[in-house]
N, C-alpha and C. Protein backbone atom coordinates (compact mmCIF):
# COMPACT_ATOMS: atom_id res chain seq x y z
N UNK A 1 -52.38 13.15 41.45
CA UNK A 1 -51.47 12.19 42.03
C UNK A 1 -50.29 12.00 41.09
N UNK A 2 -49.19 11.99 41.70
CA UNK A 2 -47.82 11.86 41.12
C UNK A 2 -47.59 10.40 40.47
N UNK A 3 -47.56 10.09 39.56
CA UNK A 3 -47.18 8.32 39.05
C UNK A 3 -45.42 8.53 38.49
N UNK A 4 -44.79 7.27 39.61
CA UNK A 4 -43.66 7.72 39.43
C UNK A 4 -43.08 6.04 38.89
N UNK A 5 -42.50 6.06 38.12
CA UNK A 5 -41.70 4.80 37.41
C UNK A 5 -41.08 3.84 38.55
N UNK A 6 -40.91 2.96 38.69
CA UNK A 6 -39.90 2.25 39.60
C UNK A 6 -38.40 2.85 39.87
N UNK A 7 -37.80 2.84 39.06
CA UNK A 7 -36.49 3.98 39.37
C UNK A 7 -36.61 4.93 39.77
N UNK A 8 -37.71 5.79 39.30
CA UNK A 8 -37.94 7.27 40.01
C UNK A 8 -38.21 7.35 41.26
N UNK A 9 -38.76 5.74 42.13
CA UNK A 9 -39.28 5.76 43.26
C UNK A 9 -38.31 5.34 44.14
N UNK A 10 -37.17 4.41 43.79
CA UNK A 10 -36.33 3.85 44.24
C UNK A 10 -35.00 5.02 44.37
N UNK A 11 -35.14 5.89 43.59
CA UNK A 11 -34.29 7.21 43.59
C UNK A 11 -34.66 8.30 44.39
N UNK A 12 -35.92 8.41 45.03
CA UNK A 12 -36.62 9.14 46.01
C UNK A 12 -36.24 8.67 47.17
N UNK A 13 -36.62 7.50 47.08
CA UNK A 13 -36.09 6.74 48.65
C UNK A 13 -35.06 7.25 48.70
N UNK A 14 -33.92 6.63 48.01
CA UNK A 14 -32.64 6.80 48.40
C UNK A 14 -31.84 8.40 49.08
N UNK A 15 -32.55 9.24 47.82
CA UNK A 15 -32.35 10.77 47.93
C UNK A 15 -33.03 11.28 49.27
N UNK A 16 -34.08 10.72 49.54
CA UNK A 16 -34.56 11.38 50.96
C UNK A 16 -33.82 10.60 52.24
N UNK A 17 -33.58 9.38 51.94
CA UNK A 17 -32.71 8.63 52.98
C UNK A 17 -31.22 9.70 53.40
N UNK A 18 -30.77 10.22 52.18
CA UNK A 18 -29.72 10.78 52.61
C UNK A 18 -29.81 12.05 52.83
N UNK A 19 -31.39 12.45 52.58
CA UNK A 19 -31.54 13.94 53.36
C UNK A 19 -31.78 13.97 54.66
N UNK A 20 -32.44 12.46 54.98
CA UNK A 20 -32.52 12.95 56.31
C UNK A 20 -31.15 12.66 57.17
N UNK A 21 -29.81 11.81 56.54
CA UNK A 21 -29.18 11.89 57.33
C UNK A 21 -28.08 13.10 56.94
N UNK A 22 -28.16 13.97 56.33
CA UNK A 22 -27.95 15.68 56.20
C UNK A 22 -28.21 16.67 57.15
N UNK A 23 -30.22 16.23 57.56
CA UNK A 23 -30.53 16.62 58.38
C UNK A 23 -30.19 16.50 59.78
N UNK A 24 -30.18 15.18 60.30
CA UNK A 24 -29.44 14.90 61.47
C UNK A 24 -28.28 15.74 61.77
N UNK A 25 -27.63 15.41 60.95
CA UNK A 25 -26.09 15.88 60.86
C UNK A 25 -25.53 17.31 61.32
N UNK A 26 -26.51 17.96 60.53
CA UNK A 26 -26.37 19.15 60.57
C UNK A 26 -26.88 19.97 61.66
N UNK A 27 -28.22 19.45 62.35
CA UNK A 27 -28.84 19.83 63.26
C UNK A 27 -28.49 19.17 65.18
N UNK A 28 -27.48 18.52 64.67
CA UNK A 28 -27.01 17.36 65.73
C UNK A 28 -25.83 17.46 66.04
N UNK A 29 -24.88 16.99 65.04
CA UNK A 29 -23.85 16.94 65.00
C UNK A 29 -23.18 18.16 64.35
N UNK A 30 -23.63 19.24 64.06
CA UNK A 30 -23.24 20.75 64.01
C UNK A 30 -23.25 21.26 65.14
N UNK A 31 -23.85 20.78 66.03
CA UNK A 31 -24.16 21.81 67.42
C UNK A 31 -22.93 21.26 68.23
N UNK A 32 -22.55 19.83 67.86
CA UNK A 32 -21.16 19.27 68.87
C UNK A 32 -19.98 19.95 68.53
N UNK A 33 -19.86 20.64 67.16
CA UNK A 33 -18.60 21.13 66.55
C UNK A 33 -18.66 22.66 67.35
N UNK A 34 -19.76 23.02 67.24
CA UNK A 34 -19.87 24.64 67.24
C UNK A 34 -19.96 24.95 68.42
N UNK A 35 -19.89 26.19 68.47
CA UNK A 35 -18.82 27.02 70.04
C UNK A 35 -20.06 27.44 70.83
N UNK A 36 -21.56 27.30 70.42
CA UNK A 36 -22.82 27.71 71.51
C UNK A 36 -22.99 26.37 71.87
N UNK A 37 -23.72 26.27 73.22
CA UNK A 37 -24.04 24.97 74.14
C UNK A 37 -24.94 24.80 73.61
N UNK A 38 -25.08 23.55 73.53
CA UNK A 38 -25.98 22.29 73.15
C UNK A 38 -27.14 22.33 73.39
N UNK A 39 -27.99 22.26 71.99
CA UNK A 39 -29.54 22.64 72.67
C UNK A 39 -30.16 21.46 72.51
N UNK A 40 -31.22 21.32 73.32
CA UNK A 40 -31.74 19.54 73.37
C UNK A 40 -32.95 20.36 72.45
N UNK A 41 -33.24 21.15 72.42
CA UNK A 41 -34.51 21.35 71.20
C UNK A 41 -34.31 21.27 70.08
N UNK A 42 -33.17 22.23 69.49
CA UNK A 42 -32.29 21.80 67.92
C UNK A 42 -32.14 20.19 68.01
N UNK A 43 -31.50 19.78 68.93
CA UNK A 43 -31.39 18.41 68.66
C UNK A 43 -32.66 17.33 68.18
N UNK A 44 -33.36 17.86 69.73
CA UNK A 44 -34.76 16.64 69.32
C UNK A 44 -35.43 17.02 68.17
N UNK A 45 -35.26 18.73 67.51
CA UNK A 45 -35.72 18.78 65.75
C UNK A 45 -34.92 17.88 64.68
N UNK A 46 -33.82 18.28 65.13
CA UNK A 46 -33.09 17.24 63.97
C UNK A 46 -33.38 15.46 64.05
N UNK A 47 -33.63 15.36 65.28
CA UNK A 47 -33.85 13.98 64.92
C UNK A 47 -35.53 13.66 64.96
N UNK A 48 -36.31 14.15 64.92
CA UNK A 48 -37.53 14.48 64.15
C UNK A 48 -37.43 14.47 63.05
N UNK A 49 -36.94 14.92 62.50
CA UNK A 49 -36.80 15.24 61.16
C UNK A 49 -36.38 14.02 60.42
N UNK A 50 -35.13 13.91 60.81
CA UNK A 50 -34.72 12.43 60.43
C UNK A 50 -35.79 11.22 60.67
N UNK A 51 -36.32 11.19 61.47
CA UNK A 51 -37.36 10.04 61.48
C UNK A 51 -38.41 10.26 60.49
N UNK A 52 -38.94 11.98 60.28
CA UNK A 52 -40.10 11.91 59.27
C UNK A 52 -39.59 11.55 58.22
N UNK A 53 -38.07 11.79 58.04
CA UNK A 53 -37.62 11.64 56.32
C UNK A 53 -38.03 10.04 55.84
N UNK A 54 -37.23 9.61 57.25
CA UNK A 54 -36.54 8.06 56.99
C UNK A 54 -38.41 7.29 56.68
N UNK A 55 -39.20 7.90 57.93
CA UNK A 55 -40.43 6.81 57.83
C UNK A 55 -41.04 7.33 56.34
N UNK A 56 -40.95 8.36 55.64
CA UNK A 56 -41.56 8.48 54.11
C UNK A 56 -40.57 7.55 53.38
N UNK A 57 -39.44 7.46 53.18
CA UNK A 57 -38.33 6.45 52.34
C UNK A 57 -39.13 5.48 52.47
N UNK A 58 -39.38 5.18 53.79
CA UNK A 58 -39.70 3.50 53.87
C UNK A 58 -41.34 2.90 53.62
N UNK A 59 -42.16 3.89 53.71
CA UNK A 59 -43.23 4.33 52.78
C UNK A 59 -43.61 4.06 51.66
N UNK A 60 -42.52 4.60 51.38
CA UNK A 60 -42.72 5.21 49.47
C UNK A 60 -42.16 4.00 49.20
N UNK A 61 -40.89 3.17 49.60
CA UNK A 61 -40.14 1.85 49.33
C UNK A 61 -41.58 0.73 48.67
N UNK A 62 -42.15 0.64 50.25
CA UNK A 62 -43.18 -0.36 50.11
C UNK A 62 -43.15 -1.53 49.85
N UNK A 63 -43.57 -2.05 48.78
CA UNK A 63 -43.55 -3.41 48.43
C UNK A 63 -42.60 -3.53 47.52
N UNK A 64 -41.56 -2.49 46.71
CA UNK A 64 -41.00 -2.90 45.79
C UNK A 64 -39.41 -3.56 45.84
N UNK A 65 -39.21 -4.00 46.70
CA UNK A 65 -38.17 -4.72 46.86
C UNK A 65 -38.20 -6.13 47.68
């Protein structure tokens, strides 16, 4: 098991918070820019994704704030 300091945990959150909205982004809002039609499967992955990120952030957060 990983034992991670309070900063180290509060720096995880944060860092995965903004991966998953990378992920979104990219898997979502890349497909609105780009010149192939819109796939609702890429999409509903990307925002999968974003929810697994976001619900571990808020996880791992826990009680420390």
């Amino acid at each position: 098991m990983v034992r991670l300091t309070r900063g180290r945990r509060e720096l995880l959150v944060e860092k995965s918070a903004d991966l998953a909205n990378f992920a979104v982004a990219g898997l979502v809002f890349g497909q609105a820019v780009g010149q192939e039609t819109f796939s609702p499967g890429i999409g509903l992955a990307g925002m999968a994704i974003w929810l697994g990120l976001m619900t571990f952030a808020y996880a791992l957060r826990g009680d420390s704030r």
